[in-house]
PDB file of N, CA and C in Angstrom:
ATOM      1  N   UNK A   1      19.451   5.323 -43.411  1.00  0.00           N
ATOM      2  CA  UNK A   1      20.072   4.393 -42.491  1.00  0.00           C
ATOM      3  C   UNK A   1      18.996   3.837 -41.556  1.00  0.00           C
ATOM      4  N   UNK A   2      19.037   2.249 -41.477  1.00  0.00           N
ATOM      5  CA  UNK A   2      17.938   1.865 -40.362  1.00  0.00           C
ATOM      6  C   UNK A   2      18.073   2.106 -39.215  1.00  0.00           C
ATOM      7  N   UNK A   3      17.048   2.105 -38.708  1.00  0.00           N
ATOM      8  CA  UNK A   3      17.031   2.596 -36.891  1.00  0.00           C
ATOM      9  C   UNK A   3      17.137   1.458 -36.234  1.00  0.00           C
ATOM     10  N   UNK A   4      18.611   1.617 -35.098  1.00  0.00           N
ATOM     11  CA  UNK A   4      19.181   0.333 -34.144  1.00  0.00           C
ATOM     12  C   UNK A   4      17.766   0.142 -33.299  1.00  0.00           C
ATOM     13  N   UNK A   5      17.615  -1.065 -33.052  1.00  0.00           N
ATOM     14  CA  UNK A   5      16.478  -1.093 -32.249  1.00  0.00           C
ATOM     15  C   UNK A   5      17.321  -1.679 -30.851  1.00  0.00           C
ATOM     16  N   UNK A   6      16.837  -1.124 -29.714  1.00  0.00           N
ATOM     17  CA  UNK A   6      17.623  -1.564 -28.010  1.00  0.00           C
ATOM     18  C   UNK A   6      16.869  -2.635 -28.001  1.00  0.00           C
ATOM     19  N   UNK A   7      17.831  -3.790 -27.252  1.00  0.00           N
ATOM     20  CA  UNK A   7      17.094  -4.847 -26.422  1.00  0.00           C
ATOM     21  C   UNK A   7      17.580  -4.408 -24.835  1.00  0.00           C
ATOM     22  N   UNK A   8      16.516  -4.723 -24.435  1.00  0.00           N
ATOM     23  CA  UNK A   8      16.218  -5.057 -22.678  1.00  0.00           C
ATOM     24  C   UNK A   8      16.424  -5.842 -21.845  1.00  0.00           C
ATOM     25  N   UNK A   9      16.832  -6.297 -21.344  1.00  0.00           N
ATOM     26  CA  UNK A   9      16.735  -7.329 -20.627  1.00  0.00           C
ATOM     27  C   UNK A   9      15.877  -7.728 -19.571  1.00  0.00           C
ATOM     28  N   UNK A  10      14.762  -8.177 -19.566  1.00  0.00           N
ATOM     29  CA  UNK A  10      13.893  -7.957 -18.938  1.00  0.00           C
ATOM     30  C   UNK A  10      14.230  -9.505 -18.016  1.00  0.00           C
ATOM     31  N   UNK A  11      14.030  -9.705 -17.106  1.00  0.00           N
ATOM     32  CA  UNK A  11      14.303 -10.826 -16.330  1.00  0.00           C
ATOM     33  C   UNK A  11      12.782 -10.874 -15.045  1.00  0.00           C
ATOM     34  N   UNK A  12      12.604 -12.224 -14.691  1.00  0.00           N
ATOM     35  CA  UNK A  12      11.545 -12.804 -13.827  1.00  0.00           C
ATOM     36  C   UNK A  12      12.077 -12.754 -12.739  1.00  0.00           C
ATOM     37  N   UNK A  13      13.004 -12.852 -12.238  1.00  0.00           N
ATOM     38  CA  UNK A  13      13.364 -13.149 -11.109  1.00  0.00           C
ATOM     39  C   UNK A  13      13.252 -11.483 -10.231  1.00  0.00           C
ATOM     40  N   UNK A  14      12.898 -11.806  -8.609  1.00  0.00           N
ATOM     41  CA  UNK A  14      12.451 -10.972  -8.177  1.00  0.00           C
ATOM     42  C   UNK A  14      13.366 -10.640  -7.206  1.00  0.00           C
ATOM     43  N   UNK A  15      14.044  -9.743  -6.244  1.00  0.00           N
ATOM     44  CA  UNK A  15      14.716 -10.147  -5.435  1.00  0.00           C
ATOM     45  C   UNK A  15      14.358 -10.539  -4.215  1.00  0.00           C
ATOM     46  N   UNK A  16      15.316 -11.275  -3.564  1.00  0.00           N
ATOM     47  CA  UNK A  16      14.156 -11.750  -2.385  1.00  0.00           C
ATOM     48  C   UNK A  16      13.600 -10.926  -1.082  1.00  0.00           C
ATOM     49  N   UNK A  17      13.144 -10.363  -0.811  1.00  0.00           N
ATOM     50  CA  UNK A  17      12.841  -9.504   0.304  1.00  0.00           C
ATOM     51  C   UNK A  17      12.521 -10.236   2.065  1.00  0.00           C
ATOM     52  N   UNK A  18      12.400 -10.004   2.456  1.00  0.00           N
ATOM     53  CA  UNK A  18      12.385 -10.693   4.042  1.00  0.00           C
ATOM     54  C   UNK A  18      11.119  -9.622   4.432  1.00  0.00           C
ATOM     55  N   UNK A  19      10.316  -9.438   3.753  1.00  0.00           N
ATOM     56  CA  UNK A  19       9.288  -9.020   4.133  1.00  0.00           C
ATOM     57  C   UNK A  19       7.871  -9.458   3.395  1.00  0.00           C
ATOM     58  N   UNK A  20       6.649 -10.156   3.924  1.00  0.00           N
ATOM     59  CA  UNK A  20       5.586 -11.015   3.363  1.00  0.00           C
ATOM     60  C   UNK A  20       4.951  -9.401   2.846  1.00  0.00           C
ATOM     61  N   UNK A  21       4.155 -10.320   1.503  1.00  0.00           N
ATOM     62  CA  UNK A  21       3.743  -9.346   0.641  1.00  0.00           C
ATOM     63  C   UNK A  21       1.943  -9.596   1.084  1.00  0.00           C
ATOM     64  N   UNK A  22       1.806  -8.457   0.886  1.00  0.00           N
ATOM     65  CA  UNK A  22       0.083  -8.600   1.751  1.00  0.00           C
ATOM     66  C   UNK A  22      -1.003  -7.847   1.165  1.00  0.00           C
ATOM     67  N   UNK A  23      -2.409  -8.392   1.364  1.00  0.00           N
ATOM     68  CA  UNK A  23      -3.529  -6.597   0.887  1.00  0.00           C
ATOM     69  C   UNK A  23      -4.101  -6.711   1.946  1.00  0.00           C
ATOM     70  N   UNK A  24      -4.495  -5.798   2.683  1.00  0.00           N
ATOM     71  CA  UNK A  24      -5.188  -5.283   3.829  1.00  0.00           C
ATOM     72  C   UNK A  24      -6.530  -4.284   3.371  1.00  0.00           C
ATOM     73  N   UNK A  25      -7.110  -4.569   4.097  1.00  0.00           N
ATOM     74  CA  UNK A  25      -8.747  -4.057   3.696  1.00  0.00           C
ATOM     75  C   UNK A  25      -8.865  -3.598   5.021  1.00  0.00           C
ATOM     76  N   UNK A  26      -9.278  -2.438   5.285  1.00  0.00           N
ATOM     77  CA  UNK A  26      -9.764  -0.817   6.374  1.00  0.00           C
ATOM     78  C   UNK A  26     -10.542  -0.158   6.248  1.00  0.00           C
ATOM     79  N   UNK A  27     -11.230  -0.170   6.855  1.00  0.00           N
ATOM     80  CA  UNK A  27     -11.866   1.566   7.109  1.00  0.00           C
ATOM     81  C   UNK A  27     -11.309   2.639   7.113  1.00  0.00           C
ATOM     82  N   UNK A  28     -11.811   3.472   6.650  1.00  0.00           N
ATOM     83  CA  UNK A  28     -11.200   5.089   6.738  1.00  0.00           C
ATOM     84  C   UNK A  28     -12.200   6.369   7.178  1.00  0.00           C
ATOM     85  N   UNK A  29     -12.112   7.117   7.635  1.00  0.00           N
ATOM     86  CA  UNK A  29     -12.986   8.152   7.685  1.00  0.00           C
ATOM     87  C   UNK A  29     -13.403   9.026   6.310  1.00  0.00           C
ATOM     88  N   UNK A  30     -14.647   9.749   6.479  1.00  0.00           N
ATOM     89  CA  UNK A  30     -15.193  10.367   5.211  1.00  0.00           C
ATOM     90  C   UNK A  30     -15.675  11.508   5.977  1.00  0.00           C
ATOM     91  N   UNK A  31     -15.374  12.754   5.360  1.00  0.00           N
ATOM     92  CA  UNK A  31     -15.735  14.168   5.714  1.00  0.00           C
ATOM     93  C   UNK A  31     -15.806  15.058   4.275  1.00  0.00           C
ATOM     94  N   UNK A  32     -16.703  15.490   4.678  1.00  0.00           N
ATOM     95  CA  UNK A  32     -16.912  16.731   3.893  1.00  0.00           C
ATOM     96  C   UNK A  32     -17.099  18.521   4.430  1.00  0.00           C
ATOM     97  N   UNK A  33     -16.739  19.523   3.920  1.00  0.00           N
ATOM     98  CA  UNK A  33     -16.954  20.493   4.969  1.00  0.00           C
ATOM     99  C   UNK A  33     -17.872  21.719   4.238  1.00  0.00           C
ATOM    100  N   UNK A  34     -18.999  20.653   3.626  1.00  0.00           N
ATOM    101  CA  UNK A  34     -20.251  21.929   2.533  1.00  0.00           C
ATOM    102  C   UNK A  34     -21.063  21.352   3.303  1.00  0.00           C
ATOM    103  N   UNK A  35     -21.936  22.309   3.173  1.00  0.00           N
ATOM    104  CA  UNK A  35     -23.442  22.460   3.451  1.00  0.00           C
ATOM    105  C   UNK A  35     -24.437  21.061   3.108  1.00  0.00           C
ATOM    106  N   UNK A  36     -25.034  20.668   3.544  1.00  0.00           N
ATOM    107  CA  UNK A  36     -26.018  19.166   3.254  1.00  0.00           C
ATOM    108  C   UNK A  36     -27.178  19.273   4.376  1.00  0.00           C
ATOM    109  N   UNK A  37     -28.396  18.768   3.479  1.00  0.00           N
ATOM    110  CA  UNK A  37     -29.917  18.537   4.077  1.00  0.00           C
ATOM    111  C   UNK A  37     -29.329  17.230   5.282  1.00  0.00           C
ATOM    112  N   UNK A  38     -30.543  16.813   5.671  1.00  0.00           N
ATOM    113  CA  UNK A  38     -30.149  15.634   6.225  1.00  0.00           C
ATOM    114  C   UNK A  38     -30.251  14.648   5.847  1.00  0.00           C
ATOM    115  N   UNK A  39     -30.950  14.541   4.498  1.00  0.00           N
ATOM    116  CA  UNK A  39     -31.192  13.241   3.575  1.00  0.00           C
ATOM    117  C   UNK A  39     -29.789  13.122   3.099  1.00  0.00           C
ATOM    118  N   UNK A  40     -28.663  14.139   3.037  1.00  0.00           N
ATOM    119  CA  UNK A  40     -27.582  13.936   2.135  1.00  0.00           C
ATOM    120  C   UNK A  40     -26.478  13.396   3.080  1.00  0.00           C
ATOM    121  N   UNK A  41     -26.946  13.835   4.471  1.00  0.00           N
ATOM    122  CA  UNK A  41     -26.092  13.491   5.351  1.00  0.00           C
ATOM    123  C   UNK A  41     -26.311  11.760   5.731  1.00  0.00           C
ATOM    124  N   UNK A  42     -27.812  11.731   5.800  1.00  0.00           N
ATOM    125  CA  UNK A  42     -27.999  10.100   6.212  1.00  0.00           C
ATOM    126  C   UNK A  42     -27.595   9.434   5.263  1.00  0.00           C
ATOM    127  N   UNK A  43     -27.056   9.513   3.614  1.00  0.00           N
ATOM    128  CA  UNK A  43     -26.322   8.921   2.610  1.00  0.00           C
ATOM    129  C   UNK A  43     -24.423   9.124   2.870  1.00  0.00           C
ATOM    130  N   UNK A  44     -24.191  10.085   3.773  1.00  0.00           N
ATOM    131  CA  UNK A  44     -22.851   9.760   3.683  1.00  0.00           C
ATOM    132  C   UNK A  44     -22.741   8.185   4.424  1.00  0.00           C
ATOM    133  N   UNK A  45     -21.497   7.654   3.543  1.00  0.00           N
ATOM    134  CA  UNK A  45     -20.718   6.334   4.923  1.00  0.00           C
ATOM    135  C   UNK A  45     -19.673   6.305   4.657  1.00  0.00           C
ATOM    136  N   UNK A  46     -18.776   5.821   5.496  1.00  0.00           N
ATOM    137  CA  UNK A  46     -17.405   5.614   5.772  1.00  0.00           C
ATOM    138  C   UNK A  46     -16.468   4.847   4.171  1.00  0.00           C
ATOM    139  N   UNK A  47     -15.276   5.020   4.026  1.00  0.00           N
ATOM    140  CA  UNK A  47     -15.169   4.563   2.981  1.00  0.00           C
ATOM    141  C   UNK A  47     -14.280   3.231   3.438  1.00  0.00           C
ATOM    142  N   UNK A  48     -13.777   2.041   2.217  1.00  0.00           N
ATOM    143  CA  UNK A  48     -13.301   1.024   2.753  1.00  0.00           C
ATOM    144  C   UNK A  48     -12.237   1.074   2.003  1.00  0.00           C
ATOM    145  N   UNK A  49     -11.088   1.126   2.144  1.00  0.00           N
ATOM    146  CA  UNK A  49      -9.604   1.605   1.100  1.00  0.00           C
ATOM    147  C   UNK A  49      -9.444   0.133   1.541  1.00  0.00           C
ATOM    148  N   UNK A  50      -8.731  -0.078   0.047  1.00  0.00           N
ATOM    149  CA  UNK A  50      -7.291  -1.600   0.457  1.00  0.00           C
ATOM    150  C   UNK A  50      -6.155  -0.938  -0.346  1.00  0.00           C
ATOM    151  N   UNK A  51      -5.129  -1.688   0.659  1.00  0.00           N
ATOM    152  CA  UNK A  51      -3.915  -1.353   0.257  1.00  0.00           C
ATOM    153  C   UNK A  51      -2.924  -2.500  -0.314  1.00  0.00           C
ATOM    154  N   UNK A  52      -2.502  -2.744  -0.816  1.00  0.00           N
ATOM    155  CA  UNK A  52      -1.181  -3.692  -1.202  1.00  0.00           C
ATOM    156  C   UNK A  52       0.003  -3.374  -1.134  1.00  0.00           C
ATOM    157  N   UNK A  53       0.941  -4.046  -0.438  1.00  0.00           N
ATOM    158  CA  UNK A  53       2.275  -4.006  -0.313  1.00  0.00           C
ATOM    159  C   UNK A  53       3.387  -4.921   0.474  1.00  0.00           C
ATOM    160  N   UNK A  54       4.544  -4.645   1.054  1.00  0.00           N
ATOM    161  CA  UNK A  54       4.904  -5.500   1.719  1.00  0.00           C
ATOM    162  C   UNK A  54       4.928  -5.032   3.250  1.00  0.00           C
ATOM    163  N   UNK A  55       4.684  -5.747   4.002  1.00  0.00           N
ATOM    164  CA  UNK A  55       4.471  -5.622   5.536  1.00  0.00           C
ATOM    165  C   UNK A  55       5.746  -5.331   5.970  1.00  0.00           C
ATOM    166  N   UNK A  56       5.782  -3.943   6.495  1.00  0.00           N
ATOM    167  CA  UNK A  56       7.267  -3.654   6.949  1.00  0.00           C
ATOM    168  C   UNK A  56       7.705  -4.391   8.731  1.00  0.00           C
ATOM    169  N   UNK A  57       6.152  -4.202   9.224  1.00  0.00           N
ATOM    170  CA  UNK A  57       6.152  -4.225  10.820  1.00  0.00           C
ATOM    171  C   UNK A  57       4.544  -4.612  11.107  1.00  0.00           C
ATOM    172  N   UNK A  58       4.322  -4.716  12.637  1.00  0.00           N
ATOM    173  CA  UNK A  58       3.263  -5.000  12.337  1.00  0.00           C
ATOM    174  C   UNK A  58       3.196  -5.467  14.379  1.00  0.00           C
ATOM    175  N   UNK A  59       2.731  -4.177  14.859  1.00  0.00           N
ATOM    176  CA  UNK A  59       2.974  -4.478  16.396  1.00  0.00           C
ATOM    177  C   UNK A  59       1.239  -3.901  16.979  1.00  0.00           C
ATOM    178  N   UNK A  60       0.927  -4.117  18.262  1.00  0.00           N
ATOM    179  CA  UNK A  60      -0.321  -3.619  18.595  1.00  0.00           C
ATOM    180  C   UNK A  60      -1.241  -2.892  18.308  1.00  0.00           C
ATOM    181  N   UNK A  61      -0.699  -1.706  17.607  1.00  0.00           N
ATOM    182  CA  UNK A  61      -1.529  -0.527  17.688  1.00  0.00           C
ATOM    183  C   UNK A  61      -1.668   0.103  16.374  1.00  0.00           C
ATOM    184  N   UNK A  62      -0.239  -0.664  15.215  1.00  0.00           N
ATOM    185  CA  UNK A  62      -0.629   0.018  13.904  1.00  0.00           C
ATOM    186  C   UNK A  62       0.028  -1.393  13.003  1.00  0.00           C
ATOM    187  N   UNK A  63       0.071  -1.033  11.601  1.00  0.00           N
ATOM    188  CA  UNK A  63       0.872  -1.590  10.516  1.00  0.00           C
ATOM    189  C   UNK A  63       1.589  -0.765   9.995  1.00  0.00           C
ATOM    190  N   UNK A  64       2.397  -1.270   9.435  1.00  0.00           N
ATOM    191  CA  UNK A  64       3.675   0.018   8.352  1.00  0.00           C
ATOM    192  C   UNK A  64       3.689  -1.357   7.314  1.00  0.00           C
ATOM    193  N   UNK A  65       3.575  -0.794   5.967  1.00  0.00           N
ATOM    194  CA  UNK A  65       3.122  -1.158   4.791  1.00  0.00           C
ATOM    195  C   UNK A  65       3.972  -0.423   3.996  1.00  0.00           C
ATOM    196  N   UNK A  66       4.665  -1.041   3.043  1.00  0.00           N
ATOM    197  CA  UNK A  66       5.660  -0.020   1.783  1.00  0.00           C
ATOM    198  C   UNK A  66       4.840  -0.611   0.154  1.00  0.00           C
ATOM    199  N   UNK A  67       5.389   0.110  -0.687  1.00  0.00           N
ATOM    200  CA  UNK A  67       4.937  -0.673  -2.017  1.00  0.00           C
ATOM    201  C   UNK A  67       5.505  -0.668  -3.196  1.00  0.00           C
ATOM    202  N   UNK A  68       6.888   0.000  -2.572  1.00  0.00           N
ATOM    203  CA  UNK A  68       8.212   0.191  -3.821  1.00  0.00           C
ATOM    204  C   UNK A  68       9.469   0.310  -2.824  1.00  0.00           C
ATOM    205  N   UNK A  69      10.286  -0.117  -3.142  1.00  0.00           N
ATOM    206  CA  UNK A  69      11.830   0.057  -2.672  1.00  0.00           C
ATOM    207  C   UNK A  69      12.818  -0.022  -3.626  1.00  0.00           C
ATOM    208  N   UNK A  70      14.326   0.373  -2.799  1.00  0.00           N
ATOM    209  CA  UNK A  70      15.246   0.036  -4.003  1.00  0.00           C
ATOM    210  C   UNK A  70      16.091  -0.596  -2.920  1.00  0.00           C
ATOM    211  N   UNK A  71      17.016  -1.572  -3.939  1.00  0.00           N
ATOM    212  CA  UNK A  71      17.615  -2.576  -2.960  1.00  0.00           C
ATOM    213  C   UNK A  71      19.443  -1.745  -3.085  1.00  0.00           C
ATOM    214  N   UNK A  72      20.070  -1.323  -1.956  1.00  0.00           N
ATOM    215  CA  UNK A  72      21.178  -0.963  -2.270  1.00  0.00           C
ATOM    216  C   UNK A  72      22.003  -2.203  -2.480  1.00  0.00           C
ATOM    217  N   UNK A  73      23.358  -1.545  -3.006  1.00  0.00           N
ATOM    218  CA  UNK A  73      24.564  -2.396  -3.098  1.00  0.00           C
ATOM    219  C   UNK A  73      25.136  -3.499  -2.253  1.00  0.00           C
ATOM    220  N   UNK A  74      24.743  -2.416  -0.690  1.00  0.00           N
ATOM    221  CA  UNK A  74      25.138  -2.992   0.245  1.00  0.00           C
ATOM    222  C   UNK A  74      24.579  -4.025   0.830  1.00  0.00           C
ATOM    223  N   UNK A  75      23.010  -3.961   0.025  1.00  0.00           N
ATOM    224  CA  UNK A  75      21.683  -5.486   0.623  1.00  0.00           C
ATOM    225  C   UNK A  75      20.747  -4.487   1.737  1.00  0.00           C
ATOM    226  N   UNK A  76      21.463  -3.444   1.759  1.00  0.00           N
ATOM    227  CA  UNK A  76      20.059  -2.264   2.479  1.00  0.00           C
ATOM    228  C   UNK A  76      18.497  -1.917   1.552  1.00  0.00           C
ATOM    229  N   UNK A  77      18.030  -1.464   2.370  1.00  0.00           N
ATOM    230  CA  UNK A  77      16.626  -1.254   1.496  1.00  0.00           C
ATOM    231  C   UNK A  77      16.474  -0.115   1.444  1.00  0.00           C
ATOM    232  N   UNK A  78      16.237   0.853   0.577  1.00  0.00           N
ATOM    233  CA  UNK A  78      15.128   2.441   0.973  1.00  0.00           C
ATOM    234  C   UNK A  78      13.784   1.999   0.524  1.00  0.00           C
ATOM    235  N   UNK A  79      12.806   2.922   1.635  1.00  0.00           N
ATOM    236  CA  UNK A  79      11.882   2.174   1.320  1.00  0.00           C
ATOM    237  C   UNK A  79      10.709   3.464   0.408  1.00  0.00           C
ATOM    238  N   UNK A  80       9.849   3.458  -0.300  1.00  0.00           N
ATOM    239  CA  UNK A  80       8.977   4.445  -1.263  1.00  0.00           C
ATOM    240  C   UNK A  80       7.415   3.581  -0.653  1.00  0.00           C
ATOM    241  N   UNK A  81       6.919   4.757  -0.795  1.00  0.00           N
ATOM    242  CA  UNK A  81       5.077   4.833  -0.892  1.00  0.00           C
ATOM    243  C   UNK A  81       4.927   3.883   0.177  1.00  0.00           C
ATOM    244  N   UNK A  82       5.041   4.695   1.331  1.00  0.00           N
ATOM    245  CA  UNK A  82       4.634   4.152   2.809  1.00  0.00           C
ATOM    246  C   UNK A  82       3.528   4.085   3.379  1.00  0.00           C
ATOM    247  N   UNK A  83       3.102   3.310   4.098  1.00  0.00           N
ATOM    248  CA  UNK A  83       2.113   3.661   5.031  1.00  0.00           C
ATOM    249  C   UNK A  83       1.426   3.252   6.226  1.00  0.00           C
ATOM    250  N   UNK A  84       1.498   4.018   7.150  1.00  0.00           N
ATOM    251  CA  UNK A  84       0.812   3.370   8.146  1.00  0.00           C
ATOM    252  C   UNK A  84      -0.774   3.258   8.551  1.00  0.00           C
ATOM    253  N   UNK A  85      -0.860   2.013   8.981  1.00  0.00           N
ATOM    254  CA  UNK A  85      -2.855   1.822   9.330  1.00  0.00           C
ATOM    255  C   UNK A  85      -2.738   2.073  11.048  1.00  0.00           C
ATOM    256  N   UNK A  86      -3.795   2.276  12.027  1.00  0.00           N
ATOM    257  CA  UNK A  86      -4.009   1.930  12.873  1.00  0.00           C
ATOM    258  C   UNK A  86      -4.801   1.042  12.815  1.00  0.00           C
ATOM    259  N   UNK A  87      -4.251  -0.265  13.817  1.00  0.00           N
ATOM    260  CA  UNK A  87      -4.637  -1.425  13.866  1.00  0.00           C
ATOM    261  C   UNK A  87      -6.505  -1.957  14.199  1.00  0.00           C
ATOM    262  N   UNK A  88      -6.535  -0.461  14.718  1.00  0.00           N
ATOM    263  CA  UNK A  88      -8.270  -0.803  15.659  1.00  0.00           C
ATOM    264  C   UNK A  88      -9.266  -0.406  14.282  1.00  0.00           C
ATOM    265  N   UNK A  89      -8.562   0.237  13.417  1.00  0.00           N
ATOM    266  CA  UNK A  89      -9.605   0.415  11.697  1.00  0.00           C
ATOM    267  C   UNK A  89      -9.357  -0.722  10.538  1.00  0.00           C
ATOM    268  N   UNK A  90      -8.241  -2.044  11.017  1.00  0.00           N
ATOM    269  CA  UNK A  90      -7.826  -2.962   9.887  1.00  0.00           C
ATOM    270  C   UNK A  90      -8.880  -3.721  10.149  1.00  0.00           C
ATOM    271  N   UNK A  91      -9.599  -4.363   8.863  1.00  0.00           N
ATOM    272  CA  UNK A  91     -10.601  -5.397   8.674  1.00  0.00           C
ATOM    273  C   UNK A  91     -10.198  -6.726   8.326  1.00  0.00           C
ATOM    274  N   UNK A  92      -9.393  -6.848   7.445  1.00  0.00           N
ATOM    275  CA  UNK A  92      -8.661  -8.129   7.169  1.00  0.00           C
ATOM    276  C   UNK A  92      -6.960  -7.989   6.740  1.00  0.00           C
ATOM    277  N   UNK A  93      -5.547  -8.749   7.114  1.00  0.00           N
ATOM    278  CA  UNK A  93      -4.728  -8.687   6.587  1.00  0.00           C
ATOM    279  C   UNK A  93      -5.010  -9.696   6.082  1.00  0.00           C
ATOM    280  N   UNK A  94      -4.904 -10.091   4.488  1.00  0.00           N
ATOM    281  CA  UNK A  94      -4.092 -11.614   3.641  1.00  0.00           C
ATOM    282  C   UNK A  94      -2.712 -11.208   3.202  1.00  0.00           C
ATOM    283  N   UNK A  95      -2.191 -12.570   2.955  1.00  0.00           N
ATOM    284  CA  UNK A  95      -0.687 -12.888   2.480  1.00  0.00           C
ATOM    285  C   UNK A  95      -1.216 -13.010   1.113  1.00  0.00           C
ATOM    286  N   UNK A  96      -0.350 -12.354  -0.226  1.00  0.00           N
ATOM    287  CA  UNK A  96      -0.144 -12.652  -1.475  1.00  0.00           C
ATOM    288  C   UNK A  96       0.731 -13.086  -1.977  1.00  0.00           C
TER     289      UNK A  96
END
């Protein structure tokens, strides 16, 4: 007997969110807690993380950034893979 094959429905449309989608580029701190000469130490530097997601907030002192949600029934959001920056380590926000 042949094997049913599933179709998907895969669709483009996105839903609309009320929140701008962004990548932000930061600084972060770098530590290590072994032993190092000082040649190994004058090679450490700071690292530069970017993040992508949608801008939840975005007031003086930090950002809150998400990068998955689910949209309830009701038109509520939960929100997945959060995060907050402090604002005095952000290097650039862009809009995507």
């Amino acid at each position: 007997m042949p094997m049913k094959r599933r179709k998907f429905n895969v669709t483009n449309a996105t839903p609309v969110l009320p929140f701008p989608k962004v990548r932000v580029e930061w600084i972060d701190i770098l530590s290590d807690s072994g032993w190092a000469s000082d040649k190994e130490f004058d090679k450490m530097k700071l690292s530069f993380p970017v993040n992508e997601g949608w801008l939840y907030n975005k007031d003086r002192y930090a950002i809150k950034l998400f990068a998955s949600y689910d949209k309830d029934e009701d038109g509520s959001f939960t929100f997945g893979d959060r995060t907050m920056i402090p604002l005095s380590v952000v290097k650039k926000i862009q809009k995507i």
